[in-house]
N, C-alpha and C. Protein backbone atom coordinates (compact mmCIF):
# COMPACT_ATOMS: atom_id res chain seq x y z
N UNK A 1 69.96 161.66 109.53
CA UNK A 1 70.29 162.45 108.34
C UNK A 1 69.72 161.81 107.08
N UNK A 2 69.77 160.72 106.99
CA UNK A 2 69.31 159.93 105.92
C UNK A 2 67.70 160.01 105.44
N UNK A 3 66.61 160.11 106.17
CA UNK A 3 65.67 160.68 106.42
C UNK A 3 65.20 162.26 105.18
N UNK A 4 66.24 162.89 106.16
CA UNK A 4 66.34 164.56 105.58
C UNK A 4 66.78 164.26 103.89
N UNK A 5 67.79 163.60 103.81
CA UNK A 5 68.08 163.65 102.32
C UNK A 5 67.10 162.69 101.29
N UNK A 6 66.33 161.55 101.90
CA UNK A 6 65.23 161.25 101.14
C UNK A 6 64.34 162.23 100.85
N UNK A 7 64.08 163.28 101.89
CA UNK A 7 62.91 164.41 101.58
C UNK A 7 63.49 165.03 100.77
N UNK A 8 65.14 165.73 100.79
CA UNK A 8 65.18 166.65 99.76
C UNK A 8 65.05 166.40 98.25
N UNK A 9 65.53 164.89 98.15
CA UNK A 9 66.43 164.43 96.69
C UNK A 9 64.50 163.94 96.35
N UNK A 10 63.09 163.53 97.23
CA UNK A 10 62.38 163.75 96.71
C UNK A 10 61.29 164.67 96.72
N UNK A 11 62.00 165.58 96.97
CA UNK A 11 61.51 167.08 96.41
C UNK A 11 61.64 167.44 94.91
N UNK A 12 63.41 167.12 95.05
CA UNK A 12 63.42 167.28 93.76
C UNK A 12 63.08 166.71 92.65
N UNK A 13 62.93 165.32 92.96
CA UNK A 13 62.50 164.52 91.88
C UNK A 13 60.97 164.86 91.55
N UNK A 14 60.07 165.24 92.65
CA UNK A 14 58.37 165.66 92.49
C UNK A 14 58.73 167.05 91.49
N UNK A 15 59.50 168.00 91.81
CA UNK A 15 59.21 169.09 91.17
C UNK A 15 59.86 168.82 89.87
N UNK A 16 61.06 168.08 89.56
CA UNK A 16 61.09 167.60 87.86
C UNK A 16 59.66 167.00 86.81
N UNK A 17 58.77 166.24 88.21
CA UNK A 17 58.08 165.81 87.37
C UNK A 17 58.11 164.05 87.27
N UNK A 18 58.99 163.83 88.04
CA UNK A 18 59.06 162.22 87.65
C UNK A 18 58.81 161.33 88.62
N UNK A 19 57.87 161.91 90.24
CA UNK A 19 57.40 161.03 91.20
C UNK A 19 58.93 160.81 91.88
N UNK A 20 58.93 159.56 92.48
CA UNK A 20 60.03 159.24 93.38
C UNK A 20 60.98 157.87 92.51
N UNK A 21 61.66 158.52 91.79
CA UNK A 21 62.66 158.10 90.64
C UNK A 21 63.86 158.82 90.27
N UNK A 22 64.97 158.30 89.96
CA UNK A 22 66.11 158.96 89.57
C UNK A 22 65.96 160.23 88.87
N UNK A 23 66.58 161.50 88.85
CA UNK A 23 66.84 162.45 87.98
C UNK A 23 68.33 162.91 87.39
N UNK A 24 68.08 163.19 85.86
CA UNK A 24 69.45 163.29 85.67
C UNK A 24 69.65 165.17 85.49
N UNK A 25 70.22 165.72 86.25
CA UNK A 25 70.11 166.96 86.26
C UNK A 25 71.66 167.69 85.17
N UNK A 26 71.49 168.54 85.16
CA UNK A 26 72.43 169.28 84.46
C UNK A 26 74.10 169.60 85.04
N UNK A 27 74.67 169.90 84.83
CA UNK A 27 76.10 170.03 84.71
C UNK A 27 76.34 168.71 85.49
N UNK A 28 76.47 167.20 84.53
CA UNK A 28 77.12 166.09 84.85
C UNK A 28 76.37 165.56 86.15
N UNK A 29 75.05 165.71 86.52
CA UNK A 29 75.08 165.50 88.21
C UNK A 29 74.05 164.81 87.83
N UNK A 30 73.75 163.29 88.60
CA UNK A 30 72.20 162.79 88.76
C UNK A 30 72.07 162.68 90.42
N UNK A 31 70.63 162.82 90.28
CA UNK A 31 69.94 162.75 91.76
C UNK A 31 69.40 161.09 91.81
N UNK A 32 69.84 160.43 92.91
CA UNK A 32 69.18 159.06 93.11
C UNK A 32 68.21 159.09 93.93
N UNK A 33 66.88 158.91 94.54
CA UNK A 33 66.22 158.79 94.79
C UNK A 33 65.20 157.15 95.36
N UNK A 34 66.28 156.16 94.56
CA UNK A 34 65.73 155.36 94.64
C UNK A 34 66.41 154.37 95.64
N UNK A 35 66.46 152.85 95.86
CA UNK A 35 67.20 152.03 96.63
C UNK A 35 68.04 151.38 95.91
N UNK A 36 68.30 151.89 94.27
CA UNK A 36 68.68 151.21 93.36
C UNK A 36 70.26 151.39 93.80
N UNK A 37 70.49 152.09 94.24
CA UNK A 37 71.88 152.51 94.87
C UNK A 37 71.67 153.57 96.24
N UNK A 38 73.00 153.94 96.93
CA UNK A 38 72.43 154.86 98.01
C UNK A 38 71.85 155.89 97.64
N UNK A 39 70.93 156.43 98.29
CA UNK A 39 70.38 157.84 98.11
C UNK A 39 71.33 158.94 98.07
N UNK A 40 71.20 159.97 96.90
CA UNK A 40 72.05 161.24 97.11
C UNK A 40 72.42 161.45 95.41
N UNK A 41 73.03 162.53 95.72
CA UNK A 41 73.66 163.37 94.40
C UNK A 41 75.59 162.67 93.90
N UNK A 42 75.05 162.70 92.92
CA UNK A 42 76.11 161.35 91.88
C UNK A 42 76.24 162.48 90.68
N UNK A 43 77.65 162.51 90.62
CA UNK A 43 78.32 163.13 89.61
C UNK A 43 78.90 162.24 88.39
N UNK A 44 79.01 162.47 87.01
CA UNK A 44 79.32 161.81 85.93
C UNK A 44 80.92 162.21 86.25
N UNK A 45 81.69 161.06 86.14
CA UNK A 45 83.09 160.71 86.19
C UNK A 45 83.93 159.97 85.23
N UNK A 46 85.16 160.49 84.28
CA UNK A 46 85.53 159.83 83.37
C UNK A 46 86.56 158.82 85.05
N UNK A 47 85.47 157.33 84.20
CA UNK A 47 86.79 156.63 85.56
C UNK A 47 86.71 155.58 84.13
N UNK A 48 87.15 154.25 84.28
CA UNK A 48 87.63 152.82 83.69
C UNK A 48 85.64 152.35 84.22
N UNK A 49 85.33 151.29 83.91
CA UNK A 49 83.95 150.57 84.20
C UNK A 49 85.00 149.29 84.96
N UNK A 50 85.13 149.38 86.32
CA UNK A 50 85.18 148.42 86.85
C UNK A 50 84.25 147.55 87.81
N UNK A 51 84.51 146.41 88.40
CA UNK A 51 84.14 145.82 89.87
C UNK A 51 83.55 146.67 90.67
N UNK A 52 82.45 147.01 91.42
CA UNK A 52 82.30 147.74 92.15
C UNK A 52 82.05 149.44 91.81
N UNK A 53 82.06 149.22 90.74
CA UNK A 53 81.65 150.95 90.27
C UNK A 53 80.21 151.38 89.84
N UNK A 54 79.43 152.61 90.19
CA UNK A 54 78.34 152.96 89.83
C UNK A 54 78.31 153.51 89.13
N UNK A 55 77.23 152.76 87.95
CA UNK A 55 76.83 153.29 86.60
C UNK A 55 75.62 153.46 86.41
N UNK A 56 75.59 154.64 85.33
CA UNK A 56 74.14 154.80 84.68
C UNK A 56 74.16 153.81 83.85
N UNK A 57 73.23 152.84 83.61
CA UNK A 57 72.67 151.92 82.23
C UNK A 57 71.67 151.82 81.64
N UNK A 58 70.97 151.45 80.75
CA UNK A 58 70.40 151.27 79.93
C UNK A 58 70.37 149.71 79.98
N UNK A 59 69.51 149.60 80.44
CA UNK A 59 68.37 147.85 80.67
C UNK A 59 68.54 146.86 79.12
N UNK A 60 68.78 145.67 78.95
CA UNK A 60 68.45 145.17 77.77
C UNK A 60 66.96 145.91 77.48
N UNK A 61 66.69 145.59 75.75
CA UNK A 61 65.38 146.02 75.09
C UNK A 61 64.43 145.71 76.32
N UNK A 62 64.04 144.02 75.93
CA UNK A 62 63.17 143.26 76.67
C UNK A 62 63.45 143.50 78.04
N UNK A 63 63.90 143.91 78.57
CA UNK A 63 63.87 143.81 80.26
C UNK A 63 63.63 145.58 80.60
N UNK A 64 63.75 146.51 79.58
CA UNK A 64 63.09 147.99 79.62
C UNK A 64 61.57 147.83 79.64
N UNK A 65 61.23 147.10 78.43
CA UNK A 65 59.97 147.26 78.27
C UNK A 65 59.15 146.37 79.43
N UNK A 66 59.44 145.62 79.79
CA UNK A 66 58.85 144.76 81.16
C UNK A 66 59.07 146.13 82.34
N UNK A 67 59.87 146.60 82.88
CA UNK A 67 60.60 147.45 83.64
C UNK A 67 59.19 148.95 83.62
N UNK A 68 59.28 148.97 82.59
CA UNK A 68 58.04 150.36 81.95
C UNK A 68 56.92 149.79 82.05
N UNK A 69 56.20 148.36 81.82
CA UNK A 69 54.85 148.53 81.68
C UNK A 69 54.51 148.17 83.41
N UNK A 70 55.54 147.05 83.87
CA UNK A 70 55.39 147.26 85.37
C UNK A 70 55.17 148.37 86.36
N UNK A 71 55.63 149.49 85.71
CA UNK A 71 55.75 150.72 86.55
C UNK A 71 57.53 151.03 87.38
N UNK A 72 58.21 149.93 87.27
CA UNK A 72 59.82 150.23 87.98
C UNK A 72 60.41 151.16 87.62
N UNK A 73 60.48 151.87 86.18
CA UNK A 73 61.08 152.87 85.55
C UNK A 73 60.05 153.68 84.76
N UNK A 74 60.44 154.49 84.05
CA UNK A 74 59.48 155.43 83.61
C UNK A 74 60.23 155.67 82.08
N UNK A 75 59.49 156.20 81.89
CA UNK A 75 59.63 156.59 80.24
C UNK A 75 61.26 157.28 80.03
N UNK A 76 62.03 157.15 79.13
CA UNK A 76 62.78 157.53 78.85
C UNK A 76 63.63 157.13 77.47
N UNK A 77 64.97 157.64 77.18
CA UNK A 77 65.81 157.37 76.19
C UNK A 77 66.58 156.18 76.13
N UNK A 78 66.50 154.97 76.50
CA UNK A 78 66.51 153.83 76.31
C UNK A 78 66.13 152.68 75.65
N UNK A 79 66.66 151.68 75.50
CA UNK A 79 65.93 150.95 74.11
C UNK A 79 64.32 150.19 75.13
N UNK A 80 63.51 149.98 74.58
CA UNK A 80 62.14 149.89 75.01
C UNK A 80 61.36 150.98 75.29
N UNK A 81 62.18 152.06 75.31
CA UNK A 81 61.02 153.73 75.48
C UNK A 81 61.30 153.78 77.51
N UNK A 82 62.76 153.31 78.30
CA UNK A 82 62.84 153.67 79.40
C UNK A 82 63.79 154.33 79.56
N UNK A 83 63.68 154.79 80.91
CA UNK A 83 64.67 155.44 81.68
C UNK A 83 65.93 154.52 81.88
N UNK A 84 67.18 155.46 82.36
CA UNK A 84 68.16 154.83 82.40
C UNK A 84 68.27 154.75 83.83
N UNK A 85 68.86 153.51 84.54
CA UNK A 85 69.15 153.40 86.11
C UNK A 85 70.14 152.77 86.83
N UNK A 86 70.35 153.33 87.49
CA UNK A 86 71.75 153.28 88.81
C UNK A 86 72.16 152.16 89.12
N UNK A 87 73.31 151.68 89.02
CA UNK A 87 73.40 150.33 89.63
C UNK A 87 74.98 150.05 90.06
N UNK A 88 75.30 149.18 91.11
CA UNK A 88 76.81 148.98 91.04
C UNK A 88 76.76 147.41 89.87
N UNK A 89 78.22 147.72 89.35
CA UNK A 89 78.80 146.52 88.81
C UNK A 89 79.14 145.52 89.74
N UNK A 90 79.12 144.31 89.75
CA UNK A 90 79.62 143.51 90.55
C UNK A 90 80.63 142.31 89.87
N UNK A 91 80.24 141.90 88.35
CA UNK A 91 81.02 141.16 87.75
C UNK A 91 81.58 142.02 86.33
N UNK A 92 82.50 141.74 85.85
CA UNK A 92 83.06 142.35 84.58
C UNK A 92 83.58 141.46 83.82
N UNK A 93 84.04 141.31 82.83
CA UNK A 93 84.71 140.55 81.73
C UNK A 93 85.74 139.38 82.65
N UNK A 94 85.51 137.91 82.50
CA UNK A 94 86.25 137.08 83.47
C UNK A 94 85.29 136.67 84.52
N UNK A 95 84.66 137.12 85.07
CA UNK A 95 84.22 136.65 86.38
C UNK A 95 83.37 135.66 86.06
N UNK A 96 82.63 135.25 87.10
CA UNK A 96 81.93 133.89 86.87
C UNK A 96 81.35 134.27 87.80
N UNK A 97 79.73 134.25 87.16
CA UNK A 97 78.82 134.41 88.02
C UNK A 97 77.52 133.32 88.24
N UNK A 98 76.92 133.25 89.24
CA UNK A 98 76.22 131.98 89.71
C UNK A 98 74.75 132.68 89.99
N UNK A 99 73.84 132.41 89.68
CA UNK A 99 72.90 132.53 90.14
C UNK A 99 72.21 131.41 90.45
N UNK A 100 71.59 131.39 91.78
CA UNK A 100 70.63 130.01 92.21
C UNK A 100 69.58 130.78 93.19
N UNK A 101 68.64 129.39 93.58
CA UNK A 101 67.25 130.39 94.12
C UNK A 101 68.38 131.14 95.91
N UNK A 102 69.36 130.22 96.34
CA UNK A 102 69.91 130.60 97.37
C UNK A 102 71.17 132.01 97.26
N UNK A 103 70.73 132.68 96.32
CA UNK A 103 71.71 133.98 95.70
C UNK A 103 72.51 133.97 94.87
N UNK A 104 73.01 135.09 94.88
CA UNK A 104 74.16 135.59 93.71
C UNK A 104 75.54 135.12 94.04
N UNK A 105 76.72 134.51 93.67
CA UNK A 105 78.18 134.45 93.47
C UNK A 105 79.20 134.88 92.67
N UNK A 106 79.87 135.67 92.88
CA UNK A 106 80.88 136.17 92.64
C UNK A 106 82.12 135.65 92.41
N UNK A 107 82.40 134.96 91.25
CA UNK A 107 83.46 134.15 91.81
C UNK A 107 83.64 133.20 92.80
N UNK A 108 82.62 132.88 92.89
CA UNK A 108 82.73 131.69 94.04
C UNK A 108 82.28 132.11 95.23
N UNK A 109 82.41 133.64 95.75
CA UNK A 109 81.94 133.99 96.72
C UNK A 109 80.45 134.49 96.24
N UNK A 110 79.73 134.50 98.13
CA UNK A 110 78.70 134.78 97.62
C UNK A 110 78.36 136.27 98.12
N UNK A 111 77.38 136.45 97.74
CA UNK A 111 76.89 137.92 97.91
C UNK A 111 75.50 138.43 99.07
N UNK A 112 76.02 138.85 99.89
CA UNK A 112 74.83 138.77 100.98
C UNK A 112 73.67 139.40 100.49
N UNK A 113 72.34 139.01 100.83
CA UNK A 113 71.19 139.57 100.65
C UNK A 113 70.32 139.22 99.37
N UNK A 114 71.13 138.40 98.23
CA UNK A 114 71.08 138.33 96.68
C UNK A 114 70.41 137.29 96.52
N UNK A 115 69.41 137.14 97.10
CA UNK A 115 68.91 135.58 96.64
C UNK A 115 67.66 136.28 96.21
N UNK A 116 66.91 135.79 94.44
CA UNK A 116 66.16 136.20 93.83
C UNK A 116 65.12 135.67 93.94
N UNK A 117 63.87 137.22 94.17
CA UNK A 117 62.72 136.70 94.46
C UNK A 117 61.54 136.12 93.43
N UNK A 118 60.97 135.32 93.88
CA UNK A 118 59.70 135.02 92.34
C UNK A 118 58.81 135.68 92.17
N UNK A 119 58.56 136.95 93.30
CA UNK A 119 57.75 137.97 92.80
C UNK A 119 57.90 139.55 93.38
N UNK A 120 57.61 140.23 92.31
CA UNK A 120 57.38 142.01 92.96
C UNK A 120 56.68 142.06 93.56
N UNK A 121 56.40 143.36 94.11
CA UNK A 121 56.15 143.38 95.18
C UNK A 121 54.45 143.15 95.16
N UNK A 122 53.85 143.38 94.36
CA UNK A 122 52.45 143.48 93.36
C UNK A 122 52.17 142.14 93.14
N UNK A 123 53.05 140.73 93.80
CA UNK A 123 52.86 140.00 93.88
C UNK A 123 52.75 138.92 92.14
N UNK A 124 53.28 140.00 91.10
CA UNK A 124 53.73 139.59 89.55
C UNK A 124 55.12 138.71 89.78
N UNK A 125 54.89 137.62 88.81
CA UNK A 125 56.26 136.87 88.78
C UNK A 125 57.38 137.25 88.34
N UNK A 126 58.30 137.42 88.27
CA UNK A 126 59.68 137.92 88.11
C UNK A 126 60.10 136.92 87.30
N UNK A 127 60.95 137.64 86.24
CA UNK A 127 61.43 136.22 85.38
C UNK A 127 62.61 135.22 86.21
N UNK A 128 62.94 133.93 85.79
CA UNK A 128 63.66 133.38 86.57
C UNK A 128 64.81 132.86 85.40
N UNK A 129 65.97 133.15 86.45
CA UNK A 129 67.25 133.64 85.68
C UNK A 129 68.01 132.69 87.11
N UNK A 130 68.72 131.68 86.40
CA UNK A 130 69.44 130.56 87.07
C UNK A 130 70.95 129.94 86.55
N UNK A 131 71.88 129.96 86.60
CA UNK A 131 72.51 129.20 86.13
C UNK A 131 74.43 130.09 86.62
N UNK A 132 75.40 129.52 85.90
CA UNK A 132 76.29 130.02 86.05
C UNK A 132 77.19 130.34 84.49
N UNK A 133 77.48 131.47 84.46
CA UNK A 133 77.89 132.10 83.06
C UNK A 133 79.80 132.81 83.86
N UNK A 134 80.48 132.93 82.43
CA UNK A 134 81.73 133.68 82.60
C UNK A 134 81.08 134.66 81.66
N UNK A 135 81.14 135.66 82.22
CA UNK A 135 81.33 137.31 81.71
C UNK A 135 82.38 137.36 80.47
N UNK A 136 81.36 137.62 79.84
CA UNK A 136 82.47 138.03 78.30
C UNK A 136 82.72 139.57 78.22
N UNK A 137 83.69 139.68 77.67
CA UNK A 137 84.49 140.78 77.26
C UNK A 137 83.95 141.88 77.18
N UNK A 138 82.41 141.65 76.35
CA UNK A 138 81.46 143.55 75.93
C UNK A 138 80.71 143.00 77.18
N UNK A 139 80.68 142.54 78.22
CA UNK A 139 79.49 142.86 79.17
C UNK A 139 79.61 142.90 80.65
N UNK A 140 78.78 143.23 81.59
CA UNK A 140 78.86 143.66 82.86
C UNK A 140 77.39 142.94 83.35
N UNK A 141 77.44 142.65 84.92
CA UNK A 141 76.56 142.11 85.70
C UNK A 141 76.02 143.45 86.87
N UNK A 142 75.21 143.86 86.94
CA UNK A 142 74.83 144.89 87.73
C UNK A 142 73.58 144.36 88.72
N UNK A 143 74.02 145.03 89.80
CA UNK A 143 73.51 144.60 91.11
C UNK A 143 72.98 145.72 91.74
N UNK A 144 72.10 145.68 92.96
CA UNK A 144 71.63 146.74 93.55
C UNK A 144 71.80 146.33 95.42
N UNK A 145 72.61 146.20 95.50
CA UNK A 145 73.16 146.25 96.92
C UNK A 145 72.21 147.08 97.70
N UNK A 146 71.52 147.92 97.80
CA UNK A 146 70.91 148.55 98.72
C UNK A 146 69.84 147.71 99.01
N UNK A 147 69.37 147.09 98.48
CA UNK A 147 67.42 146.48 98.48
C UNK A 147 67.91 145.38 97.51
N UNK A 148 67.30 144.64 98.46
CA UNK A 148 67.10 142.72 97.98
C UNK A 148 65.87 142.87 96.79
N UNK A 149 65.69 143.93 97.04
CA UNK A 149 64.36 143.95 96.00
C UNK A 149 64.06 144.53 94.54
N UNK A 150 65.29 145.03 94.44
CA UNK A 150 65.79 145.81 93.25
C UNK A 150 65.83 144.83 91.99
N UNK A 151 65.17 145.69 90.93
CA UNK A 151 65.39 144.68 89.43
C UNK A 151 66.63 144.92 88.73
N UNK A 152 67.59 143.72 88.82
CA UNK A 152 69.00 143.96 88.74
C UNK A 152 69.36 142.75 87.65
N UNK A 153 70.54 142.78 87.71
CA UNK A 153 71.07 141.39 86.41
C UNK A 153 70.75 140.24 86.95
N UNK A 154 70.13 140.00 87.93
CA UNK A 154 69.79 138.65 88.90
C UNK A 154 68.33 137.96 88.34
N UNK A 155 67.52 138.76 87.49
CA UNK A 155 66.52 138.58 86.16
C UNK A 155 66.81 139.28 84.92
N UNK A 156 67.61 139.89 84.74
CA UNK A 156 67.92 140.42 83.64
C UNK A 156 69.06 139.63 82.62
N UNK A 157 70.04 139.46 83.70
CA UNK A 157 71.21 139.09 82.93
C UNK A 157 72.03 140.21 82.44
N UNK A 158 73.54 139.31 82.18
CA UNK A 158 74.03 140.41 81.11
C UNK A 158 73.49 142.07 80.81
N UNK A 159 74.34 142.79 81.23
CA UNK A 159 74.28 144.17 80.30
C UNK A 159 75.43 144.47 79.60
N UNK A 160 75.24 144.72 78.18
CA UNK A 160 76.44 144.98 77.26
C UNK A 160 76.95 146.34 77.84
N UNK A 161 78.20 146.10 77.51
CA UNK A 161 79.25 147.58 77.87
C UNK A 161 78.17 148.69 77.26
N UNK A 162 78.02 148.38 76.12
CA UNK A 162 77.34 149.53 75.05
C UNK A 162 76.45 150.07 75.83
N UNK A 163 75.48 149.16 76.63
CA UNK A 163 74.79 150.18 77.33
C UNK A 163 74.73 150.82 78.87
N UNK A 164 76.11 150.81 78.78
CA UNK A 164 76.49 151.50 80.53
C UNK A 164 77.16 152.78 79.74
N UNK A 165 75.92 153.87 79.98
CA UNK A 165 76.24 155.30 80.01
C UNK A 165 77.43 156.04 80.47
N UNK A 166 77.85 155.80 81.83
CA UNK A 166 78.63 156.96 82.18
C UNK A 166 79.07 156.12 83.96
N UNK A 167 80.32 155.88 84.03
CA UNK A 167 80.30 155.96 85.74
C UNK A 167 79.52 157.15 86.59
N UNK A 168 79.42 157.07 87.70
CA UNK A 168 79.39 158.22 88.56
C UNK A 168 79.54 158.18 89.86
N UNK A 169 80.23 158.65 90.50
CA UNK A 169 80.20 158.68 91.90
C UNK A 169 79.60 159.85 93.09
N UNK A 170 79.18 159.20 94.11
CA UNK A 170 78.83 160.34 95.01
C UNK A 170 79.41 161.11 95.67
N UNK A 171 78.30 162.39 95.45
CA UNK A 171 79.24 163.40 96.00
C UNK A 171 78.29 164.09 97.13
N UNK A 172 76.40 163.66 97.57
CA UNK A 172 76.11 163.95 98.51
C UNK A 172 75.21 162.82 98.92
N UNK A 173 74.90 162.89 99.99
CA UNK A 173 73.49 161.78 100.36
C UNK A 173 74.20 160.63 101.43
N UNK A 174 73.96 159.54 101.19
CA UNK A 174 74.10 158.36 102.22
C UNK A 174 74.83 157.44 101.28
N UNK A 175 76.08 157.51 101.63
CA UNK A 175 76.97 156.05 100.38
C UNK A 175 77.81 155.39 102.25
């Protein structure tokens, strides 16, 4: 089944116009398309921004505009001139997060699959983002659990509350 819904969700994304990339469609609904989260149709949800919740965000400046000239995202309403993209939260205000070349931690635990690579796939270096921080109050750590390969807070760092758009949860595809 999973298969079938990559073809449909990139159908739709070819006939918007935006190649094989997220779409945000009309009445509250985005189409994922990517590995940035599971594939499928994601509805905008007034929930709380917790642990474990999927959000639309908005990339720091500097990590949009890297994101856009690489080719990972595409043009959009975001600060650097990008698109906005899918991601689960994994740390929130309090947590303590670890990054080392042997992965991501959570509080002490670690996170399977999360160990950050030194290059895309294009064989470009990836910035390198190391150390261990407590999550302050305006900000969130976002992760991409589907693909080890996803550009997530694991080179980015920090995303301010301010720029996490909207929860959403799924309502078709592969979660």
């Amino acid at each position: 089944m999973r298969w079938k819904c990559s073809i449909v969700f990139g159908l739709i994304a070819g006939a918007a116009g935006v190649g094989v990339q997220s779409v945000v469609v009309a009445a509250g609904l985005w189409v994922n398309v990517t590995e940035s989260l599971p594939i499928g149709i994601y509805r905008v949800v007034h929930a709380p921004i917790t642990r474990g919740a999927y959000v639309l965000a908005c990339l720091p400046e500097w990590a949009g505009k890297l994101a856009k000239e690489r080719g990972y995202l595409w043009r959009g309403p975001c600060p650097g001139g990008v698109a906005r993209l899918g991601k689960q939260i994994v740390a929130v205000a309090g947590d303590t997060i670890e990054v080392s070349d042997g992965g991501l931690k959570v509080n002490g635990l670690p996170i399977p699959r999360s160990a950050p690579l030194a290059r895309d796939t294009r064989g470009r270096l990836l910035p390198v983002l190391r150390g261990r921080w407590v999550v302050p109050l305006n900000g969130v750590w976002l992760w991409a659990g589907c693909s080890a390969r996803s550009f997530d807070s694991r080179y980015f760092g920090l995303v301010p509350l301010s720029n996490v758009i909207a929860v959403v949860e799924p309502i078709a595809g592969s979660h």
